[in-house]
Structure formats: C-alpha cells, structure tokens
N, C-alpha and C. Protein backbone atom coordinates (compact mmCIF):
# COMPACT_ATOMS: atom_id res chain seq x y z
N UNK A 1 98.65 90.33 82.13
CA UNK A 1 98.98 89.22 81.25
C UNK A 1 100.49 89.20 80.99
N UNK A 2 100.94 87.76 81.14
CA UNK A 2 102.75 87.64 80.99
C UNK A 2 103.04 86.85 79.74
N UNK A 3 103.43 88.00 78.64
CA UNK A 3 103.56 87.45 77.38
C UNK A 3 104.77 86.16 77.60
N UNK A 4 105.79 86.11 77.78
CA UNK A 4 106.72 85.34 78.30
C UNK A 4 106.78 85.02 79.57
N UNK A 5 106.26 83.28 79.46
CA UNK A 5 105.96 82.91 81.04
C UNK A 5 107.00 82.61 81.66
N UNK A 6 107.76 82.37 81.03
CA UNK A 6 109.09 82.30 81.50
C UNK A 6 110.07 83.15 81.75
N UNK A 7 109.64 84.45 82.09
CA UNK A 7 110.33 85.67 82.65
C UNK A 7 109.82 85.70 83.26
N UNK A 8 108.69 85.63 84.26
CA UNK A 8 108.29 86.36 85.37
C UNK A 8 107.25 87.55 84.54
N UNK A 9 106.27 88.12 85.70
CA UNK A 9 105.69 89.54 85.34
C UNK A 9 105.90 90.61 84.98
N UNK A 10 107.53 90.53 85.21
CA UNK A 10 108.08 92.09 84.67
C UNK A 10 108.37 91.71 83.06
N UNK A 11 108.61 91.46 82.78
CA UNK A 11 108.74 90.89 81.08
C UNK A 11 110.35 90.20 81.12
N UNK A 12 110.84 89.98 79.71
CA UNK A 12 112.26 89.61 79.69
C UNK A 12 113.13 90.63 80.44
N UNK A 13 114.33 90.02 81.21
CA UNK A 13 115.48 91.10 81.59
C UNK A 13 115.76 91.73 80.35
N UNK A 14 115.93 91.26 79.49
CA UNK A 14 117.01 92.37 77.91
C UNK A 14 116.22 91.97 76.73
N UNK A 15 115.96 92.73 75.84
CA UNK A 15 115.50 92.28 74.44
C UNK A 15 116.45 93.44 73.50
N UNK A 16 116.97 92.42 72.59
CA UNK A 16 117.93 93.13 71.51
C UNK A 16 117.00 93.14 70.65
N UNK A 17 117.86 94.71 70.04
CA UNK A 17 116.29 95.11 68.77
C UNK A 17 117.69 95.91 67.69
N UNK A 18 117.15 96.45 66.66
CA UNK A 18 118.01 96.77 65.53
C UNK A 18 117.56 98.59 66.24
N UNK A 19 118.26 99.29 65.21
CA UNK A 19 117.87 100.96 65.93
C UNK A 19 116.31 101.67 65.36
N UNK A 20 115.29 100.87 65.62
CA UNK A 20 113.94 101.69 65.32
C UNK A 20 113.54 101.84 66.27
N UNK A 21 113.22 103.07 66.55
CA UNK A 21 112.91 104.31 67.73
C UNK A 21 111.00 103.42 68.10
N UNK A 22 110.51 103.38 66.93
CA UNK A 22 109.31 102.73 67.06
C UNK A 22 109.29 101.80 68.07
N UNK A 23 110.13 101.14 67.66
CA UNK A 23 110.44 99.42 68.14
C UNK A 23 110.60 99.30 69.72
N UNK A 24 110.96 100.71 69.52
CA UNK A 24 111.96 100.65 71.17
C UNK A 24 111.25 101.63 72.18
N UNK A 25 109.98 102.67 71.43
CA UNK A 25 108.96 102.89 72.00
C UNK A 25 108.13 101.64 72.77
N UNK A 26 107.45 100.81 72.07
CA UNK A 26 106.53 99.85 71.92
C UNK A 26 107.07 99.35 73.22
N UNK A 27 108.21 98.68 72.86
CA UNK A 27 108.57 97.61 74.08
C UNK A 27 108.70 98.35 75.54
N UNK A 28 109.35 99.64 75.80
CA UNK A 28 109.43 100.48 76.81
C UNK A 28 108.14 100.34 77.64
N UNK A 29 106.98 100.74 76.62
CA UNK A 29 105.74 101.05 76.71
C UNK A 29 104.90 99.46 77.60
N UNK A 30 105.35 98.52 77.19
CA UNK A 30 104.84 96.81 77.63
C UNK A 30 105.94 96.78 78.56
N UNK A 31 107.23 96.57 78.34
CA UNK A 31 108.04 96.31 79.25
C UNK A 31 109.25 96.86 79.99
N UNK A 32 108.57 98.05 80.98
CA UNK A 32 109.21 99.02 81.53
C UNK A 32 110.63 98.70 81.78
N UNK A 33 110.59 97.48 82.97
CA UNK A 33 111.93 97.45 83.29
C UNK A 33 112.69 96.32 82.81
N UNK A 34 112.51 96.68 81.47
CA UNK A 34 113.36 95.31 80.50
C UNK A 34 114.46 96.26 80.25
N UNK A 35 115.83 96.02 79.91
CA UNK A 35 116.65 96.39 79.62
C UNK A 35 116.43 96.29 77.50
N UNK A 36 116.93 97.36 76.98
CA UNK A 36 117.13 97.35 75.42
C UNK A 36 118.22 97.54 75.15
N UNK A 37 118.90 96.78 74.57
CA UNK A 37 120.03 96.82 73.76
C UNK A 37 120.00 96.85 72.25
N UNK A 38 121.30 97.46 71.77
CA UNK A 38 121.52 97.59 70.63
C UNK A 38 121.65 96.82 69.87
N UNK A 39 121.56 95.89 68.54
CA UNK A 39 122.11 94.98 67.88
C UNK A 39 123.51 95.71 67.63
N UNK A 40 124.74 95.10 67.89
CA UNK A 40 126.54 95.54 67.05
C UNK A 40 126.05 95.68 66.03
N UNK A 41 125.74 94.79 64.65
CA UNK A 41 125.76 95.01 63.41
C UNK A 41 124.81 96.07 62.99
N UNK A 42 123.78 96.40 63.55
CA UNK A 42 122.83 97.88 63.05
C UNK A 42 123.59 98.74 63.90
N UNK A 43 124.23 98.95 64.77
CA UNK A 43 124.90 99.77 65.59
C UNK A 43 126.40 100.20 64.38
N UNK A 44 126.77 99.42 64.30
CA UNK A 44 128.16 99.50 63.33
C UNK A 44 127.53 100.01 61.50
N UNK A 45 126.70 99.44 61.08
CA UNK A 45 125.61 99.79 60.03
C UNK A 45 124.98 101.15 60.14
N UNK A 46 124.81 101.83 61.06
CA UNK A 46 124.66 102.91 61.26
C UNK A 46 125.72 104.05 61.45
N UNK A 47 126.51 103.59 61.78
CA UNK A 47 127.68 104.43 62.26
C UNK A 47 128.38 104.95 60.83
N UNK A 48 128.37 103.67 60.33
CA UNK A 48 129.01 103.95 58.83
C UNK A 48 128.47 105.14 57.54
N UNK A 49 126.68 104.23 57.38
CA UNK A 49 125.88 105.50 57.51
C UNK A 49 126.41 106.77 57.38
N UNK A 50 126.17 107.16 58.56
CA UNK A 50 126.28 108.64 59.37
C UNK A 50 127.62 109.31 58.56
N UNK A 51 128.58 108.11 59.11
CA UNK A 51 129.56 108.86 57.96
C UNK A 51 129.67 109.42 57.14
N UNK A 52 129.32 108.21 55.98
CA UNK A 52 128.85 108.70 54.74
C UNK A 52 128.01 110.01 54.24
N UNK A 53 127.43 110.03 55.17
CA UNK A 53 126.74 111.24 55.02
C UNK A 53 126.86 112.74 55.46
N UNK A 54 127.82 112.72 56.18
CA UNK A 54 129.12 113.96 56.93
C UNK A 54 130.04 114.17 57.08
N UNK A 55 130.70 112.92 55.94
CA UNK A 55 132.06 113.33 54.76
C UNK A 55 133.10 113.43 55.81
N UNK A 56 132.99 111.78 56.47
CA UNK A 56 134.08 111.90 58.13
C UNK A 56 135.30 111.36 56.61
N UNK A 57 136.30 111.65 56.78
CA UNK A 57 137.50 111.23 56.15
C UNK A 57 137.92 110.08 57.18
N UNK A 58 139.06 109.10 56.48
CA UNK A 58 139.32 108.00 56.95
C UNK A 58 138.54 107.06 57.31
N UNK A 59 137.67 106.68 56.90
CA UNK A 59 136.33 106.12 57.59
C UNK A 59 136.83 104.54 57.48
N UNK A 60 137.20 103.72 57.24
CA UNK A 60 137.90 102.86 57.66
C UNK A 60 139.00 102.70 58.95
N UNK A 61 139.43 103.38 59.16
CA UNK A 61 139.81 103.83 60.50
C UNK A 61 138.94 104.41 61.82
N UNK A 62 138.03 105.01 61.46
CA UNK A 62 136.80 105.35 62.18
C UNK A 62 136.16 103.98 62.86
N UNK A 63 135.81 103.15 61.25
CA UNK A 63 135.07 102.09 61.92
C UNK A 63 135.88 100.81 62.54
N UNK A 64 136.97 101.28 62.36
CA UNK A 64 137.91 100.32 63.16
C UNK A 64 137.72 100.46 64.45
N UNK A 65 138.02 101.46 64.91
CA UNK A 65 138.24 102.46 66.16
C UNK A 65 136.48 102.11 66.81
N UNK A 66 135.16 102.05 66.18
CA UNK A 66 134.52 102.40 67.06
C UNK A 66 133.82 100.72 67.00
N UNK A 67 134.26 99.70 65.79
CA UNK A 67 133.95 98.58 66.02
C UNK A 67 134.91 98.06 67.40
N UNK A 68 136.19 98.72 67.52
CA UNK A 68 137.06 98.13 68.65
C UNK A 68 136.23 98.69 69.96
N UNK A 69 135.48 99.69 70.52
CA UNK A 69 134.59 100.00 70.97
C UNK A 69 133.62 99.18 71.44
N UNK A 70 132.93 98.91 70.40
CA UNK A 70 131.84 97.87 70.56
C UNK A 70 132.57 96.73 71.06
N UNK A 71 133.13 95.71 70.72
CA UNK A 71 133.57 95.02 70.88
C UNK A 71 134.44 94.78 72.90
N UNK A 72 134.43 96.20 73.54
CA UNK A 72 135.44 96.40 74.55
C UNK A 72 134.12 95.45 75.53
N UNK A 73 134.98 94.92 76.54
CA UNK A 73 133.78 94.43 77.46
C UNK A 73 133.95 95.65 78.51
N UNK A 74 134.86 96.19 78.59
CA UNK A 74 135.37 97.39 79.73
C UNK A 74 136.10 98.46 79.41
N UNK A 75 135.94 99.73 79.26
CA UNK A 75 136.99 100.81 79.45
C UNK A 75 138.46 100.27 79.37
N UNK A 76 138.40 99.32 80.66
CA UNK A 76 140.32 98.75 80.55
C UNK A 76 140.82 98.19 79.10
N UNK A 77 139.73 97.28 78.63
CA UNK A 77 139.90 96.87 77.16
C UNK A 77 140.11 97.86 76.38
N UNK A 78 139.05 98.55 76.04
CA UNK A 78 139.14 99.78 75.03
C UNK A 78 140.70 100.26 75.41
N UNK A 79 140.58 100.71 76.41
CA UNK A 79 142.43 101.72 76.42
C UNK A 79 143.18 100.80 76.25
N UNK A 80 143.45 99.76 76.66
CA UNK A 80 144.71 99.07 75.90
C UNK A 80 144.98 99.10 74.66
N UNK A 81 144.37 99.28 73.49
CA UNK A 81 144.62 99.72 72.13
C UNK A 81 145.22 100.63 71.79
C-alpha cells in the first residue's frame, strides 16, 4: 500500500521531522529509503538547550557560529566566515 500516491512505492524522497527519535523510528520503519531531515529551528532549539545545560560560555557566539553552519549550503560557504 502507497500512502502517498504521488511518490511512487518507495514513499516520499525526504520528510522533515522535528528531533523525536520515535518519529524517526516509525518513518525509517514504513519508509526505508526516504531520506530524514532535520527541522533548522528544532536543530538550533536544541543546540541551545544542550548548552544551557553544560554551562558552554559565550553561547551567543556558539549559536552564531553553528546557526552560520546550518545555514552553509557547502563547506566552501561555511569557511568563508
């Protein structure tokens, strides 16, 4: 059965999900060779998080640095900064 008939039998190419491990079980589990991506904003929402909670100093600078990250479409991007 093809939940989305409009992908074809393998399921969607990509489904963006927020970071629940559950979430990202489930879909693995239905749709092997779908690609999962991260949502940026639970990705960046998390990061901050983490911080907070292992007393990174500068953390405004941190999340500068790893929102400029997210944001790189390529390695070449990222290093130009």
């Amino acid at each position: 059965m093809c939940t989305f008939y409009w992908a074809g039998s393998s399921g969607p190419e990509n489904i963006m999900v927020d970071n629940s491990k559950a979430e990202i079980k489930a879909l693995k589990g239905v749709y092997p060779l779908t690609s999962i991506l991260l949502c940026k904003f639970h990705v960046l929402e998390f990061v901050e998080a983490w911080m907070a909670t292992h007393g990174i100093p500068k953390k405004k600078q941190v999340k500068n640095m790893f929102r400029h990250l997210v944001d790189s479409k390529t390695e070449e991007v990222f290093e130009t900064r």
